[in-house]
N, C-alpha and C. Protein backbone atom coordinates (compact mmCIF):
# COMPACT_ATOMS: atom_id res chain seq x y z
N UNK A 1 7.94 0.29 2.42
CA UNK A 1 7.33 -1.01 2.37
C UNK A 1 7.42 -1.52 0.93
N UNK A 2 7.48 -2.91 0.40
CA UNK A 2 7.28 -3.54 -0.41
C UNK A 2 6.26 -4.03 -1.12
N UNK A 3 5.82 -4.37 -1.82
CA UNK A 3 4.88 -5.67 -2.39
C UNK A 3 5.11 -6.16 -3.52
N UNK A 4 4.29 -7.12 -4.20
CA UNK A 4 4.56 -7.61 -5.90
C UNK A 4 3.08 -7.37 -6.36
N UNK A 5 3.52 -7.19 -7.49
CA UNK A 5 2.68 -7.35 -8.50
C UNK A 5 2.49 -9.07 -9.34
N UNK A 6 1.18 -9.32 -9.37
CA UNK A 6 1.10 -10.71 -10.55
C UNK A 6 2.33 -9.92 -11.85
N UNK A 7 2.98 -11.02 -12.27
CA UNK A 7 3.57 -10.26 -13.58
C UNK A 7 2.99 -10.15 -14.55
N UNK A 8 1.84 -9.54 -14.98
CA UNK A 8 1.22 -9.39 -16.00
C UNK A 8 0.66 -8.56 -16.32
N UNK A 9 2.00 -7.69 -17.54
CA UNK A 9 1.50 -6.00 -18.13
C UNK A 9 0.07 -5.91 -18.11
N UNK A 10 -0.84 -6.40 -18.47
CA UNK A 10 -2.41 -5.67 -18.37
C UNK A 10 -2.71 -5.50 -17.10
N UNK A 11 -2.67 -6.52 -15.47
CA UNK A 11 -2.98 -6.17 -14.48
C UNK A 11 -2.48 -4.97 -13.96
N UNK A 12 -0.78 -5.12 -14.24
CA UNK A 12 0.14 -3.97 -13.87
C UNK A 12 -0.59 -2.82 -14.20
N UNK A 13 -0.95 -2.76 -15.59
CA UNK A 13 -1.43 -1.33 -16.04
C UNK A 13 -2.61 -0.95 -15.58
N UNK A 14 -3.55 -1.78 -15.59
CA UNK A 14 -4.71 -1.26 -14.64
C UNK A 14 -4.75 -1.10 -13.22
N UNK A 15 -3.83 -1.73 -11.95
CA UNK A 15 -3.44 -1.08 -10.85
C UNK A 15 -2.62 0.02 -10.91
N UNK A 16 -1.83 0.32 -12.26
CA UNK A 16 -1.64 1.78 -11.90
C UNK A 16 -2.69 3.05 -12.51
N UNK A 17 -3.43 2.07 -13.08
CA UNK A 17 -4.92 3.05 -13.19
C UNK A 17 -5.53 3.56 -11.78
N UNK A 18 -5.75 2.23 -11.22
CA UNK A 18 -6.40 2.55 -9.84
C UNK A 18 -5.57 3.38 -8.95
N UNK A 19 -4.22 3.49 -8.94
CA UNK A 19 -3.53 4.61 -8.29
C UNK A 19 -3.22 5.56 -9.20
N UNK A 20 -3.91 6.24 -10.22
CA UNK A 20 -3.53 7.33 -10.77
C UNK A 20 -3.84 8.28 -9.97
N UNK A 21 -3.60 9.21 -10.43
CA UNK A 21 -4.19 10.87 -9.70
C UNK A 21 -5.75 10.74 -9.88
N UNK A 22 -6.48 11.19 -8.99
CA UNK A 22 -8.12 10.96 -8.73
C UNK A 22 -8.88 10.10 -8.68
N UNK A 23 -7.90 8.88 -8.91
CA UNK A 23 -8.23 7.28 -9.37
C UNK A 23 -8.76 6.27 -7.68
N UNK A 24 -8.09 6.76 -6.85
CA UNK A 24 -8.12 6.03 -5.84
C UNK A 24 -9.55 6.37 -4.95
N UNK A 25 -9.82 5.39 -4.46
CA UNK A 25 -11.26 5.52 -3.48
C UNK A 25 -11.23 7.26 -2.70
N UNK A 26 -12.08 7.86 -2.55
CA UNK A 26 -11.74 8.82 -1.52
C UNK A 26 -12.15 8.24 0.09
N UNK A 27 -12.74 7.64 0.13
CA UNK A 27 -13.20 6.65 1.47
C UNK A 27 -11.67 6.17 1.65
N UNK A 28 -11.17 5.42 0.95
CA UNK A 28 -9.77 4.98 1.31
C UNK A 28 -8.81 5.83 1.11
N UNK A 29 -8.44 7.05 0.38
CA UNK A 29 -7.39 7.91 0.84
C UNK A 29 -8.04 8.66 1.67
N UNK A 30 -9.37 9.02 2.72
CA UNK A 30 -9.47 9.61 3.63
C UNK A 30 -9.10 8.60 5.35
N UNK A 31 -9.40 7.12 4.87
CA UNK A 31 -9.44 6.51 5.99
C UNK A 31 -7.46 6.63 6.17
N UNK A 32 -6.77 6.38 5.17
CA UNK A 32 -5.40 7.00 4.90
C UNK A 32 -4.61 8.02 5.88
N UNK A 33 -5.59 8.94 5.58
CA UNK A 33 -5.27 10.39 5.92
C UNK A 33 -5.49 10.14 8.04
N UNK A 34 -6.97 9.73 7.98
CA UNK A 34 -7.88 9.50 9.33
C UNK A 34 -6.46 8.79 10.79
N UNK A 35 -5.58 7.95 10.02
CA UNK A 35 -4.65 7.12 10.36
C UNK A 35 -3.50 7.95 10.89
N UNK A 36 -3.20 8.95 10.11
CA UNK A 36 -2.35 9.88 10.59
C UNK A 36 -0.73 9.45 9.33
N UNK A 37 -1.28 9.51 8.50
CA UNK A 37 -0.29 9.45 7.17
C UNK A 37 -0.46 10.90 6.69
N UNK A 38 0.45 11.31 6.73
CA UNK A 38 0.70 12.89 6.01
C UNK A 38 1.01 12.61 4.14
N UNK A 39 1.86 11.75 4.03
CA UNK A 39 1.86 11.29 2.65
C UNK A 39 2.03 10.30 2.32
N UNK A 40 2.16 9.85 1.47
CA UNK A 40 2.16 8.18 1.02
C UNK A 40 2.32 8.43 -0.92
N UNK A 41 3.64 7.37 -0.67
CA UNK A 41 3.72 7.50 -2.44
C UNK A 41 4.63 6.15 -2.64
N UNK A 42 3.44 5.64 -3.99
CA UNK A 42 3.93 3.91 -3.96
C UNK A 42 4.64 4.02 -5.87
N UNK A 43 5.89 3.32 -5.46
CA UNK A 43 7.08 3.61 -7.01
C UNK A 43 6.88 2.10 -7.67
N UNK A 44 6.92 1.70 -8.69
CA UNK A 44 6.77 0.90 -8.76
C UNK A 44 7.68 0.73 -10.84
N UNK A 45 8.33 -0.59 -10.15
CA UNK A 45 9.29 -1.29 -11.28
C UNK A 45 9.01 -2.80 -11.59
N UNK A 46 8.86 -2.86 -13.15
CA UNK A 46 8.10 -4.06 -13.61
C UNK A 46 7.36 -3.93 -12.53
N UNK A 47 7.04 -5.67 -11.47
CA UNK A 47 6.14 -5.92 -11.07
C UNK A 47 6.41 -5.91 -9.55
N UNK A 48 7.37 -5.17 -8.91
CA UNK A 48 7.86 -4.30 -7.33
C UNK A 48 7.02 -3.15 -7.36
N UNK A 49 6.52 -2.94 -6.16
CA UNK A 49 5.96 -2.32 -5.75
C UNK A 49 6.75 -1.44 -4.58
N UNK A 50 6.83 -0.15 -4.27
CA UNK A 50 7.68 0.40 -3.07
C UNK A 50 6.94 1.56 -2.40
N UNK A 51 6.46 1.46 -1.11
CA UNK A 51 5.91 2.29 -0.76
C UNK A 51 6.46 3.02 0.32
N UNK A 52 6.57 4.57 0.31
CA UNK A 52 7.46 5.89 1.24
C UNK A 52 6.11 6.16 2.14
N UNK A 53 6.09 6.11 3.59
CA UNK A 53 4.71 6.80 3.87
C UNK A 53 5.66 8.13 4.96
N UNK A 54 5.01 9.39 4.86
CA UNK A 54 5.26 10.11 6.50
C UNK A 54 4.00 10.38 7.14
N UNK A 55 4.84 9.99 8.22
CA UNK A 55 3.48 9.43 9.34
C UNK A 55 3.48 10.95 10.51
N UNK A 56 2.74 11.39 11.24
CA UNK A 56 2.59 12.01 12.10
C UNK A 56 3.03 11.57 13.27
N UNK A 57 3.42 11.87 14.59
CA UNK A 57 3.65 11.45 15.68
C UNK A 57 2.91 9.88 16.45
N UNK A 58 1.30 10.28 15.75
CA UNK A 58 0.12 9.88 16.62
C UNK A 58 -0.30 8.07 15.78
N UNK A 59 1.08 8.17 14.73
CA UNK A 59 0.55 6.77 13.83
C UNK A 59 1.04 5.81 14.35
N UNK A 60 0.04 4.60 14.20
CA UNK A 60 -0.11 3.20 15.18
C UNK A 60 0.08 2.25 14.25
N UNK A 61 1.21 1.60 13.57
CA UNK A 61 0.71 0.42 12.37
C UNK A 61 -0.62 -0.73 12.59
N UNK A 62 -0.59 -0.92 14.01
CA UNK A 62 -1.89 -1.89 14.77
C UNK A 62 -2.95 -1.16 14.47
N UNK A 63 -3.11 -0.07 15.31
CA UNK A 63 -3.96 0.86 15.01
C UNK A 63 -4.73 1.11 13.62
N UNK A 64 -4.17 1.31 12.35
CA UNK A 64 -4.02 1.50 10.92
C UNK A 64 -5.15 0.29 10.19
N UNK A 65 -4.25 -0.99 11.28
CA UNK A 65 -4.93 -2.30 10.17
C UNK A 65 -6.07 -2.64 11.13
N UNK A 66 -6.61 -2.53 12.27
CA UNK A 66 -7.80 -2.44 13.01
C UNK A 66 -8.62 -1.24 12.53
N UNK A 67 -8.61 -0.37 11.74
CA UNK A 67 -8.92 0.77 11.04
C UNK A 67 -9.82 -0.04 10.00
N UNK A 68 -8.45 -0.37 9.33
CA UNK A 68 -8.93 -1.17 8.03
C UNK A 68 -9.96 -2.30 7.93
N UNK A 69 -9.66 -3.18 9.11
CA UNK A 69 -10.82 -4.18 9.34
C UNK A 69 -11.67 -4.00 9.89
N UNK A 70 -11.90 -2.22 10.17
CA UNK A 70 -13.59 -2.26 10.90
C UNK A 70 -14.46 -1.68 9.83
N UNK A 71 -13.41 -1.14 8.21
CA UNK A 71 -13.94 0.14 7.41
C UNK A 71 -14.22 -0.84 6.32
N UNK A 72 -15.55 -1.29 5.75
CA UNK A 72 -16.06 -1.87 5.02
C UNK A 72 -15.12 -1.51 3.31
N UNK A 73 -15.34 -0.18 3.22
CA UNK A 73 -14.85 -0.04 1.82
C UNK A 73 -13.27 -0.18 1.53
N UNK A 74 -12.66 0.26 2.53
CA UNK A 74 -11.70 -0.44 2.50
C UNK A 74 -11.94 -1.54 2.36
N UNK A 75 -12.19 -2.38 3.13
CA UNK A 75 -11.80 -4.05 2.64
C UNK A 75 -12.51 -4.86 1.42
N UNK A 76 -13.43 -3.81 0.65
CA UNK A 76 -13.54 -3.65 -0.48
C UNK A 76 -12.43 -3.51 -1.42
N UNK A 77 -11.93 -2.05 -1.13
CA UNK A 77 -10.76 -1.90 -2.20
C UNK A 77 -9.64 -2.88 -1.90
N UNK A 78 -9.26 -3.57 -0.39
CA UNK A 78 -8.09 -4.43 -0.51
C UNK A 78 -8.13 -5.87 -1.34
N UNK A 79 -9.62 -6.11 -1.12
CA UNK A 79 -10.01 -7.28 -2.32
C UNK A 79 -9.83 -7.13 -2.99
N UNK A 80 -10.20 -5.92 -4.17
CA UNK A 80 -9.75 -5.66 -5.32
C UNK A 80 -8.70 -5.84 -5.45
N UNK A 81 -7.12 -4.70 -4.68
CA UNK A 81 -6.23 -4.97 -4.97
C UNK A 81 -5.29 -5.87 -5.02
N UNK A 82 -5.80 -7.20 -4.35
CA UNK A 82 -5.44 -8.24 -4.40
C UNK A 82 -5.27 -9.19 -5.36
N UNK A 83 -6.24 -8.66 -6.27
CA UNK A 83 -6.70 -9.10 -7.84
C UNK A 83 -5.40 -8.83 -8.45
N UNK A 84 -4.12 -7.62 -8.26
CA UNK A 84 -3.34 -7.42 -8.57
C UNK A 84 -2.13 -7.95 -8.10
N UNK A 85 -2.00 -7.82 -6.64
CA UNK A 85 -0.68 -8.35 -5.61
C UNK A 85 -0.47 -9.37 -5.53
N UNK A 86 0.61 -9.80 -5.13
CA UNK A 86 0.77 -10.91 -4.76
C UNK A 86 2.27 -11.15 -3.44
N UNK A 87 2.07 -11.71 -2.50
CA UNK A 87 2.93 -11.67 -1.81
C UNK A 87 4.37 -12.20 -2.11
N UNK A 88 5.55 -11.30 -1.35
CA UNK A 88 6.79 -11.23 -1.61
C UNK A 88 7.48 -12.07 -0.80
N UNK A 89 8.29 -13.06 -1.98
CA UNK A 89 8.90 -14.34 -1.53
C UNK A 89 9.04 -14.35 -0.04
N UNK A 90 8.34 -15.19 0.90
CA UNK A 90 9.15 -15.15 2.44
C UNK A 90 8.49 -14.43 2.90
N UNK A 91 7.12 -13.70 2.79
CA UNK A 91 5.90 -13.19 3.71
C UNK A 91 5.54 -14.07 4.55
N UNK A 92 4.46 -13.45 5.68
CA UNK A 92 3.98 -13.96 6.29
C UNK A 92 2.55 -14.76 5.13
N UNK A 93 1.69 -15.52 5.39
CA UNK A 93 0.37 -15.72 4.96
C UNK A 93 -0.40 -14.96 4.60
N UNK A 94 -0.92 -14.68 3.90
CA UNK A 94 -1.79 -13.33 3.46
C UNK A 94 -1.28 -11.41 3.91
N UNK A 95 -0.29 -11.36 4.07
CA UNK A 95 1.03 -10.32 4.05
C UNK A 95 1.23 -9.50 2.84
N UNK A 96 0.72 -8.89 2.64
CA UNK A 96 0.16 -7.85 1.22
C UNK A 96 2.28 -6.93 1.59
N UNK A 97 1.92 -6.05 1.92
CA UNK A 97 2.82 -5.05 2.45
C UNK A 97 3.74 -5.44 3.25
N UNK A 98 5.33 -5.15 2.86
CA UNK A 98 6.64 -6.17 4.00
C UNK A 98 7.64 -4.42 4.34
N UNK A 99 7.48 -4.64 5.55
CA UNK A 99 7.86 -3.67 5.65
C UNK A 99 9.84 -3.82 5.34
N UNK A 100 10.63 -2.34 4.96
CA UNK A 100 11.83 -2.74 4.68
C UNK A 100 12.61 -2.02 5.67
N UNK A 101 13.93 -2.51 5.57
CA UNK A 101 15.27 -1.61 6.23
C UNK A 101 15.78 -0.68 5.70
N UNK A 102 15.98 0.53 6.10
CA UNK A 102 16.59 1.55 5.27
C UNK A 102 18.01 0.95 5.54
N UNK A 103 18.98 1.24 4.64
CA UNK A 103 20.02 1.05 4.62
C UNK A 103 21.14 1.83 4.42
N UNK A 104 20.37 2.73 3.87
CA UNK A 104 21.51 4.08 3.59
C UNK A 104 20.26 4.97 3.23
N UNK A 105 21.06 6.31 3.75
CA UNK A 105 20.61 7.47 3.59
C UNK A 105 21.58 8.82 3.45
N UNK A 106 21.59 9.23 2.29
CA UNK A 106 22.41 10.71 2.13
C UNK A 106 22.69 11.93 3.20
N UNK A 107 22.99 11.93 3.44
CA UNK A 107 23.07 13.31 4.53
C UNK A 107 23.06 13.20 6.11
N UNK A 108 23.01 11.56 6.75
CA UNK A 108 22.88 11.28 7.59
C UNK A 108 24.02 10.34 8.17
């Protein structure tokens, strides 16, 4: 998946505060986990954002964001991080996360 960042080194640097190691909500990397995400790791250049998730058999993307809108602190922390994001040219309306096409892959 995708997203943007506002371009602006101080926000940048403090959302990758909030995703440092121990940095992130545990309410929200457990509701994460609750979803059926085995891992999740977000790369990020200048102000791109790229996120790898592996999912378990049992993961629902519907499922995930009805998760999210029933779990208060979550939609706490997505406010916040909003303070940072900003949607990627050609989203839908309030479309945080775009999902992408793999296009190539080594060994396959």
């Amino acid at each position: 998946m995708a997203c943007d960042l506002k371009d602006n080194p101080a926000l940048i640097e403090e959302y990758r505060h909030y995703h440092s190691k121990g940095n992130a909500w545990e309410e929200v990397t457990r509701s994460i986990q609750d979803a059926g995400i085995l891992d999740m790791q977000i790369f990020n250049v200048k102000n791109r954002l790229f996120m790898i998730m592996e999912v378990d058999e049992h993961f629902d993307p519907e499922r995930k964001k009805q998760m999210d809108l029933d779990n208060p602190k979550v939609q706490e922390w997505e406010k916040l991080m909003w303070k940072f994001q900003q949607a990627l040219p050609g989203s839908l309306p309030g479309q945080k996360w775009v999902e992408m096409d793999k296009i190539f892959q080594l060994g396959e």
